[in-house]
PDB file of N, CA and C in Angstrom:
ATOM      1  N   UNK A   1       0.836  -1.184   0.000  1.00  0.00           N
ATOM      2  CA  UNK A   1       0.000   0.000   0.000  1.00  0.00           C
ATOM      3  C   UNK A   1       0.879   1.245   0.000  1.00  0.00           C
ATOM      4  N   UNK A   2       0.357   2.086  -0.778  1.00  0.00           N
ATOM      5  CA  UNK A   2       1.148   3.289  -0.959  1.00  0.00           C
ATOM      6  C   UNK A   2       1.627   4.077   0.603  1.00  0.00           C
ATOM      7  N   UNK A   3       2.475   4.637   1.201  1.00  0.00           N
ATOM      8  CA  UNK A   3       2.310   5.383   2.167  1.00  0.00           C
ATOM      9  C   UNK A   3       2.676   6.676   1.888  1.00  0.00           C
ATOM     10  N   UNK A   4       1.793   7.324   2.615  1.00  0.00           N
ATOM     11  CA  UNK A   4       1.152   9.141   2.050  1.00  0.00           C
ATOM     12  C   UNK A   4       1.804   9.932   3.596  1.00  0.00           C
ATOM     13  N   UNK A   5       2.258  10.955   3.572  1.00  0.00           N
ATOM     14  CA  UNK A   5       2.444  11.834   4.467  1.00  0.00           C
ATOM     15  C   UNK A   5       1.150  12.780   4.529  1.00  0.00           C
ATOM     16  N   UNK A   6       1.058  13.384   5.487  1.00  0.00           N
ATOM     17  CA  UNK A   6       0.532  14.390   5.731  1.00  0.00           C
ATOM     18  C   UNK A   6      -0.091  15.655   5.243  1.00  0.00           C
ATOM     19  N   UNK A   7       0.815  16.023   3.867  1.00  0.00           N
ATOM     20  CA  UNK A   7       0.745  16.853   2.923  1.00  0.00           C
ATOM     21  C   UNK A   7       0.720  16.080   1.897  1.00  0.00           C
ATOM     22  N   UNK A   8       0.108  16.791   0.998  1.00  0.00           N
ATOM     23  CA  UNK A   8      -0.177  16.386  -0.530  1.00  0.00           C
ATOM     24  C   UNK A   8       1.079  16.535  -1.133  1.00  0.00           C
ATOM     25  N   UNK A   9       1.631  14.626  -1.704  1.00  0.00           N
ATOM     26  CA  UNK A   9       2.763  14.874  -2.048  1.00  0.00           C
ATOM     27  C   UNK A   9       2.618  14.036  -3.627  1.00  0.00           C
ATOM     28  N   UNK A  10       3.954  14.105  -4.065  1.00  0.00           N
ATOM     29  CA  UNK A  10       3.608  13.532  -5.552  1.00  0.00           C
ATOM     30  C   UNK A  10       4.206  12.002  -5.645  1.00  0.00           C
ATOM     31  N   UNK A  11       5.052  11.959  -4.270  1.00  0.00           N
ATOM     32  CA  UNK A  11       5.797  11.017  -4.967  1.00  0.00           C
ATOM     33  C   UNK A  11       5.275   9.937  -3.527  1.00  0.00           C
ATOM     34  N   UNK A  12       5.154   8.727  -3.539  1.00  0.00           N
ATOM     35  CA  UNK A  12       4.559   7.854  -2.777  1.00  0.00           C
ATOM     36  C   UNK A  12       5.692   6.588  -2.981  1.00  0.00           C
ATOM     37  N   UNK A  13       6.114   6.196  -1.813  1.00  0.00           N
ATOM     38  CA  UNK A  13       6.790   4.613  -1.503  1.00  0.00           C
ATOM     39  C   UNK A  13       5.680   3.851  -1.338  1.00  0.00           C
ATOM     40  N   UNK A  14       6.268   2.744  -1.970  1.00  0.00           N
ATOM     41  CA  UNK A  14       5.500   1.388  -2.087  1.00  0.00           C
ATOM     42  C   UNK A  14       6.373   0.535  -2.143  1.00  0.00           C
ATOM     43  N   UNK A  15       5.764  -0.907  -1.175  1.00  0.00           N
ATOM     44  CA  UNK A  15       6.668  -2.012  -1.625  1.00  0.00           C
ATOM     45  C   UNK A  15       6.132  -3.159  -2.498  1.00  0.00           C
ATOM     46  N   UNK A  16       6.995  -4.097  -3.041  1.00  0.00           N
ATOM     47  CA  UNK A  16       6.340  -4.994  -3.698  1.00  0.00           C
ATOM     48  C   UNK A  16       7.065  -6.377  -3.312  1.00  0.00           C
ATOM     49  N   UNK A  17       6.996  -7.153  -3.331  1.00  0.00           N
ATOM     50  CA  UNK A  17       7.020  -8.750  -2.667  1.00  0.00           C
ATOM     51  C   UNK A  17       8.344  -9.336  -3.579  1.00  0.00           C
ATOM     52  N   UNK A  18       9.068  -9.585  -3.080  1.00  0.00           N
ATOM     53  CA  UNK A  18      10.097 -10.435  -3.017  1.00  0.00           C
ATOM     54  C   UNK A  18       9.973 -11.771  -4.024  1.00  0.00           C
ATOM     55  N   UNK A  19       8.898 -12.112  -3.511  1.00  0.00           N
ATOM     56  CA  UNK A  19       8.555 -13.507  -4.091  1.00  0.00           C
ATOM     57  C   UNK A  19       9.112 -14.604  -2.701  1.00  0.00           C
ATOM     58  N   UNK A  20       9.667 -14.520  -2.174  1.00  0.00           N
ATOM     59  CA  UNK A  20       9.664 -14.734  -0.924  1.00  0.00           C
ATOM     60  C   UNK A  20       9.003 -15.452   0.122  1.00  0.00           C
ATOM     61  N   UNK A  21       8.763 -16.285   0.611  1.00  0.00           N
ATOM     62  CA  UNK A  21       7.889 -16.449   2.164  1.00  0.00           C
ATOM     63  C   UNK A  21       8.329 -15.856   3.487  1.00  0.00           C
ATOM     64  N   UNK A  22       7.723 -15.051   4.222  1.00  0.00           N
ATOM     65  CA  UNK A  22       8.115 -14.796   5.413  1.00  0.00           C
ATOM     66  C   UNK A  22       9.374 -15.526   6.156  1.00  0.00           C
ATOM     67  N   UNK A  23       8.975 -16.808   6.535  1.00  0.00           N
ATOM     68  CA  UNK A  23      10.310 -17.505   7.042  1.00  0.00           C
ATOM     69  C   UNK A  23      11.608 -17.840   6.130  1.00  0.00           C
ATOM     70  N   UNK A  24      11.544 -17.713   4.818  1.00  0.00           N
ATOM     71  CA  UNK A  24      12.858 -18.173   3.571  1.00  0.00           C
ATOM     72  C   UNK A  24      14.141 -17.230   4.895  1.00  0.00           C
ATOM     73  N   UNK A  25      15.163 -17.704   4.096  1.00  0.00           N
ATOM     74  CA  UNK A  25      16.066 -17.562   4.852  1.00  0.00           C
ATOM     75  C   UNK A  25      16.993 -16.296   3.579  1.00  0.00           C
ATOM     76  N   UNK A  26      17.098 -14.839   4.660  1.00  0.00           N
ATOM     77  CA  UNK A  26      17.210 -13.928   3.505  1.00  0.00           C
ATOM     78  C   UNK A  26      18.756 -13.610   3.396  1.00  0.00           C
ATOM     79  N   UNK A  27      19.689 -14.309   4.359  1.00  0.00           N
ATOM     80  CA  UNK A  27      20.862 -14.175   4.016  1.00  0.00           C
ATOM     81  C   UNK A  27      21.434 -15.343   3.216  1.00  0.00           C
ATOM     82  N   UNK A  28      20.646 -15.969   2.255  1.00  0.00           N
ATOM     83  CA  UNK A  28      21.163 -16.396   1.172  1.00  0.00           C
ATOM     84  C   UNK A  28      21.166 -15.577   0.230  1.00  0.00           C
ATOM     85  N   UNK A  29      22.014 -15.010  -0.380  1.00  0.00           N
ATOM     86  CA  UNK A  29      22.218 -13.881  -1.530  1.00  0.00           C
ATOM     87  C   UNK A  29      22.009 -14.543  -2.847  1.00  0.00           C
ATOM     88  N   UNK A  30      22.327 -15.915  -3.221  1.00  0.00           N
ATOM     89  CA  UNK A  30      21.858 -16.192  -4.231  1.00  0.00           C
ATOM     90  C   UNK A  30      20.548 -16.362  -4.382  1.00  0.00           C
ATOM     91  N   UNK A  31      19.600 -17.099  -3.321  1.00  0.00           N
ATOM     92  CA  UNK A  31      18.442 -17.441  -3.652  1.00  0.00           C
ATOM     93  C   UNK A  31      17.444 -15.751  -3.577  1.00  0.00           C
ATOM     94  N   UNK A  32      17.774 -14.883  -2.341  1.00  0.00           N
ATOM     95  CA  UNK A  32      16.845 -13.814  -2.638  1.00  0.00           C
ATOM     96  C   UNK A  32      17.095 -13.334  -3.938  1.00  0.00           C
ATOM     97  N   UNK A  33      18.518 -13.172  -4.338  1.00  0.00           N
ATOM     98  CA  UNK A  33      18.498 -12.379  -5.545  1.00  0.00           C
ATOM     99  C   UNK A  33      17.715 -13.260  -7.262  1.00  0.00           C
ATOM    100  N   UNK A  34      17.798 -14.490  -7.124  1.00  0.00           N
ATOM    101  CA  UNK A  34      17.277 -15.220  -8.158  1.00  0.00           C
ATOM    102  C   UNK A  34      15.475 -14.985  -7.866  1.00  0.00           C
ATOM    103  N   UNK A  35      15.619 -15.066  -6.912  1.00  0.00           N
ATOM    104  CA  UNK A  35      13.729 -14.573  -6.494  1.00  0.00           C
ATOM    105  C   UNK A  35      13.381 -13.095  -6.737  1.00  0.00           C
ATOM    106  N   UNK A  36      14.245 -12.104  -6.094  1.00  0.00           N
ATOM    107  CA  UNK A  36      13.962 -10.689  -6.844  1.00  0.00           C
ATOM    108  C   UNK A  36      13.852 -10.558  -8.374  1.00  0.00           C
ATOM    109  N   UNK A  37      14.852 -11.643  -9.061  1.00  0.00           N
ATOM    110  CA  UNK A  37      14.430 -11.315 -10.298  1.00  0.00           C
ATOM    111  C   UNK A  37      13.672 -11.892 -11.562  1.00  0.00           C
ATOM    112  N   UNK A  38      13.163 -13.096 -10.527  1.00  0.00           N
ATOM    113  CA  UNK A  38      12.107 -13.503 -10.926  1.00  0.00           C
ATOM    114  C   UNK A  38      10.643 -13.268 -11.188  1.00  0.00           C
ATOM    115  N   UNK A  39      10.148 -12.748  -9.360  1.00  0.00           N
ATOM    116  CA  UNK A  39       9.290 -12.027  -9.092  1.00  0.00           C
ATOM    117  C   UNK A  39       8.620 -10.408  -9.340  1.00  0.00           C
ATOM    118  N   UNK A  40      10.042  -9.817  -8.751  1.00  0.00           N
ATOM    119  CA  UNK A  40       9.700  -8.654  -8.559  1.00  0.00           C
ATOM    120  C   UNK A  40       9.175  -7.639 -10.102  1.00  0.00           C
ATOM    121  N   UNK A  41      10.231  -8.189 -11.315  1.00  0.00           N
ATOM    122  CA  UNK A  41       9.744  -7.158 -12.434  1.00  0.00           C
ATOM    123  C   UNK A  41       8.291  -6.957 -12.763  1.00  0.00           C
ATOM    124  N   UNK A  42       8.051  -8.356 -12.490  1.00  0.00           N
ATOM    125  CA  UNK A  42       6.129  -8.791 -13.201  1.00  0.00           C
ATOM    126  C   UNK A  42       5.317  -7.882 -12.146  1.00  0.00           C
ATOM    127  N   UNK A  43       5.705  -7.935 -10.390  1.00  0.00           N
ATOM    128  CA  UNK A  43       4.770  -7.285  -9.279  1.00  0.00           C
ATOM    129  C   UNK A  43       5.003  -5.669  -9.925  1.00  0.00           C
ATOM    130  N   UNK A  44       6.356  -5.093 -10.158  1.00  0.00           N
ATOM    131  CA  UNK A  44       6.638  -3.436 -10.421  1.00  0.00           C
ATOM    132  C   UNK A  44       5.353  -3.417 -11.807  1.00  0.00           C
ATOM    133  N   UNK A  45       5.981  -3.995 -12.849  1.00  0.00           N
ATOM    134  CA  UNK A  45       4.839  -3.473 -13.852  1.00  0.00           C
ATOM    135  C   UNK A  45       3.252  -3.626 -13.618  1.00  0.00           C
ATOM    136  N   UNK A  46       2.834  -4.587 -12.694  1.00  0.00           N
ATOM    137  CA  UNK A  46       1.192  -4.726 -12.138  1.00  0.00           C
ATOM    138  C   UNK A  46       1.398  -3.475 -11.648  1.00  0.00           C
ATOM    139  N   UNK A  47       2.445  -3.197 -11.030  1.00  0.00           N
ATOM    140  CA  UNK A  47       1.702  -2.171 -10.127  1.00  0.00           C
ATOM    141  C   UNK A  47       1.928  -0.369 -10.852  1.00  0.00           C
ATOM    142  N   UNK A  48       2.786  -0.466 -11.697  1.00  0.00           N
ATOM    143  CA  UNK A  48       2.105   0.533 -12.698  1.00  0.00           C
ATOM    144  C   UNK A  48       1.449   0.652 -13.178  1.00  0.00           C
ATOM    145  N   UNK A  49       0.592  -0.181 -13.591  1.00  0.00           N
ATOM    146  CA  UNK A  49      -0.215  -0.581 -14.485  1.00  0.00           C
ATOM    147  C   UNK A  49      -1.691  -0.314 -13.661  1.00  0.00           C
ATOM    148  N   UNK A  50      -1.735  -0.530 -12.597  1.00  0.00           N
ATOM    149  CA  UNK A  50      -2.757  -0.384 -11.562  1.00  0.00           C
ATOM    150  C   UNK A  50      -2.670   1.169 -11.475  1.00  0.00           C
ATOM    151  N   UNK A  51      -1.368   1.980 -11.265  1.00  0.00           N
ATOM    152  CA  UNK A  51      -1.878   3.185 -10.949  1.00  0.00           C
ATOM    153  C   UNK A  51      -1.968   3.830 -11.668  1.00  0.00           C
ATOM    154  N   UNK A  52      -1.228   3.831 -13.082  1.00  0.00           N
ATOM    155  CA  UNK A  52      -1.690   4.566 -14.237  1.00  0.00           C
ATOM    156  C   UNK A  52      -3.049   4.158 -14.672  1.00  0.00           C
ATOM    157  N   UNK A  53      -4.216   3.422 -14.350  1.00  0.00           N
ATOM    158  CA  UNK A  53      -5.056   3.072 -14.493  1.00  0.00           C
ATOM    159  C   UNK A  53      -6.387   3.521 -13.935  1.00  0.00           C
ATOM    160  N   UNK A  54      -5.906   3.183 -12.872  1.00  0.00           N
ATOM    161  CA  UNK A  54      -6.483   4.545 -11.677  1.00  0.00           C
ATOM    162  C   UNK A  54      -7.282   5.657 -12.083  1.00  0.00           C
ATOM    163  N   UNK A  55      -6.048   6.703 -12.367  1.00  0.00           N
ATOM    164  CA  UNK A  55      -6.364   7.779 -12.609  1.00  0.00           C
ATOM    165  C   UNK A  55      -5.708   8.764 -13.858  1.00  0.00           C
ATOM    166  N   UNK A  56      -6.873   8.814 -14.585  1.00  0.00           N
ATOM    167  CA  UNK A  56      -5.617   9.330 -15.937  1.00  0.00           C
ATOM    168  C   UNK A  56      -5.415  11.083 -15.139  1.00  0.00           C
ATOM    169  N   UNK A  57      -5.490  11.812 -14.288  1.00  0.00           N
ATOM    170  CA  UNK A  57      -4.612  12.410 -14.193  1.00  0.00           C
ATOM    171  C   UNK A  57      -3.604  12.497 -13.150  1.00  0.00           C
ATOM    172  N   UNK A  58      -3.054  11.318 -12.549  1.00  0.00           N
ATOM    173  CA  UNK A  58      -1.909  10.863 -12.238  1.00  0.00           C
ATOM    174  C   UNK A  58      -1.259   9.839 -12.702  1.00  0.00           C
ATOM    175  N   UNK A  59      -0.507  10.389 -13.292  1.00  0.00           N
ATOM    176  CA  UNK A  59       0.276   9.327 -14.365  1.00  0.00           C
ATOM    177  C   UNK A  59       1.705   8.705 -14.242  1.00  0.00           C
ATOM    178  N   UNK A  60       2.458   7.621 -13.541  1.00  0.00           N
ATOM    179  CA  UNK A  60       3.224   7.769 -13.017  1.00  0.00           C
ATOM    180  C   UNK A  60       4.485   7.699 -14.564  1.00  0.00           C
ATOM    181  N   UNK A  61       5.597   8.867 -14.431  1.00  0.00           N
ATOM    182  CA  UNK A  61       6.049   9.394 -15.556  1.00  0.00           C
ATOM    183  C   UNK A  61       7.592   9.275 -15.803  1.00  0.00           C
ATOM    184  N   UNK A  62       7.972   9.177 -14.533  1.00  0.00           N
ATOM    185  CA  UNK A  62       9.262   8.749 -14.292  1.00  0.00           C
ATOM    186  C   UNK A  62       9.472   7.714 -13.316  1.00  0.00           C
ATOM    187  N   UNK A  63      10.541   6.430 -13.483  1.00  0.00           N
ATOM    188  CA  UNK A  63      10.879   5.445 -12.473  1.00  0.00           C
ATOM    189  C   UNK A  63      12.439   6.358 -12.199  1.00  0.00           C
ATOM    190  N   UNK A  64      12.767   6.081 -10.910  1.00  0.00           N
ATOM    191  CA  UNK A  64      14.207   6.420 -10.364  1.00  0.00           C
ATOM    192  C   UNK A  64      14.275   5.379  -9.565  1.00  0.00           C
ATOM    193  N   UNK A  65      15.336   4.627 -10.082  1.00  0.00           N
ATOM    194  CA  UNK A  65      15.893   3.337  -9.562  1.00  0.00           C
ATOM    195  C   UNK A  65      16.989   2.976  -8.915  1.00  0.00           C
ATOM    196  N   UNK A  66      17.297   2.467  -7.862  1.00  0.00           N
ATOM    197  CA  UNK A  66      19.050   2.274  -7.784  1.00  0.00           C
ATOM    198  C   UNK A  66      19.292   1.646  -8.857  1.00  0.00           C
ATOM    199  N   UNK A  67      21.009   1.332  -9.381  1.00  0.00           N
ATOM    200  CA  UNK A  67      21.254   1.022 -10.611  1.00  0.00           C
ATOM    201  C   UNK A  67      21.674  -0.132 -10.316  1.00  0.00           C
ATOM    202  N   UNK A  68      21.332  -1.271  -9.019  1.00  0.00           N
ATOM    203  CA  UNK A  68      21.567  -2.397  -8.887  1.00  0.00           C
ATOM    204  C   UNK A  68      20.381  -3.140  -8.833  1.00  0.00           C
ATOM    205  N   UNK A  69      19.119  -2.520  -9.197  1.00  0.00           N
ATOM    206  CA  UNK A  69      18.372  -2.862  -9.500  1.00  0.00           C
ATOM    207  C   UNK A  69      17.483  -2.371 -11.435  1.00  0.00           C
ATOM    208  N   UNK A  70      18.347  -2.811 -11.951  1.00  0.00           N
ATOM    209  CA  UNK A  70      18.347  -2.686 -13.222  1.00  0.00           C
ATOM    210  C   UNK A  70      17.090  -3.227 -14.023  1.00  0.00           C
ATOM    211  N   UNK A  71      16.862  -4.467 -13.605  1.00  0.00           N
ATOM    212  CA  UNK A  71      14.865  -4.661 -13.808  1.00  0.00           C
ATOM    213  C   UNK A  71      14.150  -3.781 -13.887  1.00  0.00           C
ATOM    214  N   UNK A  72      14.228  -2.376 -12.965  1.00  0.00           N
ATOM    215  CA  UNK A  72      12.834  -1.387 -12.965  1.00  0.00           C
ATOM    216  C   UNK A  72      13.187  -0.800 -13.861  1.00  0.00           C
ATOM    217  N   UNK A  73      14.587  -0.820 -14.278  1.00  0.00           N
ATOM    218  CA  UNK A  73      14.726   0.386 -15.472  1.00  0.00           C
ATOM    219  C   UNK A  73      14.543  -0.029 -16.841  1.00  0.00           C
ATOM    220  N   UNK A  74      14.472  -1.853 -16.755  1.00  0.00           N
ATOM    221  CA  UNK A  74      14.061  -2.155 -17.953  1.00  0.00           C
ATOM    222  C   UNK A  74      12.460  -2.296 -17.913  1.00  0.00           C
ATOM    223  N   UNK A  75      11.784  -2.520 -17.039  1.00  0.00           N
ATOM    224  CA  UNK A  75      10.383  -2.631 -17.195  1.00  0.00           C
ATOM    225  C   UNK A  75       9.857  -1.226 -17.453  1.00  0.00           C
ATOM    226  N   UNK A  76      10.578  -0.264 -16.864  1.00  0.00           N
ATOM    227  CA  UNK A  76       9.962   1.477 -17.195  1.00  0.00           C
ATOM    228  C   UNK A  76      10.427   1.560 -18.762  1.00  0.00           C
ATOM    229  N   UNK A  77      11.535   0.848 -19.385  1.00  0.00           N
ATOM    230  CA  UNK A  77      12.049   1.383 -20.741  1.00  0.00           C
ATOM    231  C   UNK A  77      10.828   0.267 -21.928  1.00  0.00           C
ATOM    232  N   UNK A  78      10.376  -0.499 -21.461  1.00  0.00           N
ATOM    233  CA  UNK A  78       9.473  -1.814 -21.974  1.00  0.00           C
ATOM    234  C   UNK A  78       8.377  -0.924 -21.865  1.00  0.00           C
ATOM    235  N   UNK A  79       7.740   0.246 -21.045  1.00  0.00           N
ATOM    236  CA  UNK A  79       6.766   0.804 -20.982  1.00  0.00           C
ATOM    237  C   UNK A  79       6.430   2.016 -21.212  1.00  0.00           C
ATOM    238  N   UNK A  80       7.454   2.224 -22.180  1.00  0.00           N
ATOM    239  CA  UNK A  80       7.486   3.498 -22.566  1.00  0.00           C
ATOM    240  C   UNK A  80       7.769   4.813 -21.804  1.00  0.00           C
ATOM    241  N   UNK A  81       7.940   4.414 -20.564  1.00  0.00           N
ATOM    242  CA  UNK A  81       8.368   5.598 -19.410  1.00  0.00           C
ATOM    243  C   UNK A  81       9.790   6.369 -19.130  1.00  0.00           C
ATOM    244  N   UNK A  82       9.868   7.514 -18.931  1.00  0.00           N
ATOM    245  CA  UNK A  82      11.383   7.946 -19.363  1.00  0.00           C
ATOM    246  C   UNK A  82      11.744   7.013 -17.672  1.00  0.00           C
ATOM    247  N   UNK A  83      13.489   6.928 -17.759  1.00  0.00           N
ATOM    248  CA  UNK A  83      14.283   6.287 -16.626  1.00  0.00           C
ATOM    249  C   UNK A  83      14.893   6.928 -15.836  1.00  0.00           C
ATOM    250  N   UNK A  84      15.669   6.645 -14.721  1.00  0.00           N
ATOM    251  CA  UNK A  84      16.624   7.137 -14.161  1.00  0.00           C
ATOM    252  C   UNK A  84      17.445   6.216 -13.193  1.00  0.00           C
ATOM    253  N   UNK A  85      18.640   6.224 -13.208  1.00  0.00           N
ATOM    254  CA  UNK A  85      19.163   5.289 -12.195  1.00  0.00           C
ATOM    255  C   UNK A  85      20.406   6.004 -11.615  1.00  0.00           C
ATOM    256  N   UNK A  86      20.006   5.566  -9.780  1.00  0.00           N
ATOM    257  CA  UNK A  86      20.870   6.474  -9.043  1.00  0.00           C
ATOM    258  C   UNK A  86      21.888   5.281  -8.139  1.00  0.00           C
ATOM    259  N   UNK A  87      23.193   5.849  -8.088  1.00  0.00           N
ATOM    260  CA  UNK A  87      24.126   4.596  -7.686  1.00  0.00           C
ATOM    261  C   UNK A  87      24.518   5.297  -5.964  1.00  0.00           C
ATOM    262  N   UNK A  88      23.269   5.259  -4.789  1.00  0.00           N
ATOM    263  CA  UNK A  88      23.856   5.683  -3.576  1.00  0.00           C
ATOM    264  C   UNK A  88      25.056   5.822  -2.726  1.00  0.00           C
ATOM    265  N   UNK A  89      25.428   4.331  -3.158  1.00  0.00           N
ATOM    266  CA  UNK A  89      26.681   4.108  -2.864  1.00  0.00           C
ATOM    267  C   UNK A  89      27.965   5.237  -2.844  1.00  0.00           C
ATOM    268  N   UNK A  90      27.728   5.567  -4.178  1.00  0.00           N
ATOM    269  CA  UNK A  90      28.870   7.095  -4.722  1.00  0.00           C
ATOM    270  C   UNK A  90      28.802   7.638  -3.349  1.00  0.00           C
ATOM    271  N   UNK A  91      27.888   7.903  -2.874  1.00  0.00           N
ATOM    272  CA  UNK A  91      27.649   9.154  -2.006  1.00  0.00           C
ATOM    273  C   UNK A  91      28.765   9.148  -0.613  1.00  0.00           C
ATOM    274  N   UNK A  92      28.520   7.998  -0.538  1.00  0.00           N
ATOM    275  CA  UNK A  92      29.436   7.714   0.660  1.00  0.00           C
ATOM    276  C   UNK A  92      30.967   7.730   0.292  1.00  0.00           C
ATOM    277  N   UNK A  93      31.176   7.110  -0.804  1.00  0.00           N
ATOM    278  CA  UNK A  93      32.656   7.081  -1.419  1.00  0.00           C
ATOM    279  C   UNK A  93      32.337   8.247  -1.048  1.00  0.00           C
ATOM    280  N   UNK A  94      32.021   9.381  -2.209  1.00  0.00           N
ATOM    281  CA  UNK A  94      32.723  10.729  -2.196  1.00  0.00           C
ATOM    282  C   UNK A  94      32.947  11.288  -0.960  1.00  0.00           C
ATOM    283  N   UNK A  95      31.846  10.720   0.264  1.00  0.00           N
ATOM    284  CA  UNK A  95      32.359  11.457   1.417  1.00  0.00           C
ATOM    285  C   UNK A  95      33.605  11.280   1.843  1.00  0.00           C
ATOM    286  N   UNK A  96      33.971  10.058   1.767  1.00  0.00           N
ATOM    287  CA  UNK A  96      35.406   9.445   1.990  1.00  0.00           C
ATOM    288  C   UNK A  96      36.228  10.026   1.439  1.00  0.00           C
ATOM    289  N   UNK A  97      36.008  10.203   0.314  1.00  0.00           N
ATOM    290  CA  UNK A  97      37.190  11.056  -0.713  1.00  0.00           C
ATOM    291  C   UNK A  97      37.113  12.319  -0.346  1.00  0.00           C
ATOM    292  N   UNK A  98      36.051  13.235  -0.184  1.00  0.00           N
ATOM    293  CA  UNK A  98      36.088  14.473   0.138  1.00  0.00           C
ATOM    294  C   UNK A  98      36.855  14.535   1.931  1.00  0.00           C
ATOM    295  N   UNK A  99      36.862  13.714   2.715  1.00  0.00           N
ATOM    296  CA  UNK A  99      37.504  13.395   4.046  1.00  0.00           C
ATOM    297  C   UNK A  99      38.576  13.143   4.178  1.00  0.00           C
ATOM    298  N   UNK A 100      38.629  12.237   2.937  1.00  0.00           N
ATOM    299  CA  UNK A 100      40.261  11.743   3.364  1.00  0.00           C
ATOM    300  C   UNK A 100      40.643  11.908   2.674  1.00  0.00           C
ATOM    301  N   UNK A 101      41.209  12.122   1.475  1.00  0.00           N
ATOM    302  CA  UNK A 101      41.482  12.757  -0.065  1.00  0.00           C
ATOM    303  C   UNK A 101      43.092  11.805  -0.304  1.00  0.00           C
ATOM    304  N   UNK A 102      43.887  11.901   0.916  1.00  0.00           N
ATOM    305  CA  UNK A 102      45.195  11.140   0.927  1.00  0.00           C
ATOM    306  C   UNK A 102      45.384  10.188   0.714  1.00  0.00           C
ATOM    307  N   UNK A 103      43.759   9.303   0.953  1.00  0.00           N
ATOM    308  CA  UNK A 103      43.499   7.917   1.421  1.00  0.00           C
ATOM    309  C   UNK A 103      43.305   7.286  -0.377  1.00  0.00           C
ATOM    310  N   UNK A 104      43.023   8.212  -0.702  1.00  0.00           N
ATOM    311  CA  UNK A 104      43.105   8.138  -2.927  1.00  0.00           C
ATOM    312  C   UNK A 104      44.201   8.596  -3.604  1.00  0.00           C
TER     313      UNK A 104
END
């Protein structure tokens, strides 16, 4: 389910299912990740598909993705939706680099 703040906002978090069972065991990295990418592309596009459906005047118009999750950016490019992919990680490097600069 979408979660909404307080104020009228545009942009809404949502989650979508793993594919997963509650008890699976999630520090196996191979099996969650073979299940994320099994599952998850088909749940992201239902669920565009549900909200562009909704309401034609909310149209969801852009995906922004981490870029280790590369599925949403192909299911947004499969759907005609412009992309974006953001690599968080950087952020912290650069702090490091901007901190320690010697340490590079």
């Amino acid at each position: 389910m979408p979660v909404k703040n307080e104020e009228k906002s545009q942009i809404r978090l949502v989650s979508i299912p793993d594919g997963l069972d509650p008890g699976d065991d999630r520090t196996d990295v191979l099996k969650v990740t073979e299940s994320i990418l099994k599952n998850m592309p088909g749940h992201f596009k239902d669920l565009i598909e549900k909200i562009n459906q909704s309401n034609d005047d909310e149209q969801i118009s852009c995906i922004i993705a981490d870029a280790t999750f590369g599925w949403a950016l192909e299911v947004a490019e499969k759907m005609g939706i412009k992309r974006a992919a953001v690599w968080p990680c950087w952020s912290r490097k650069l702090g490091l680099y901007t901190s320690y600069p010697e340490a590079y």
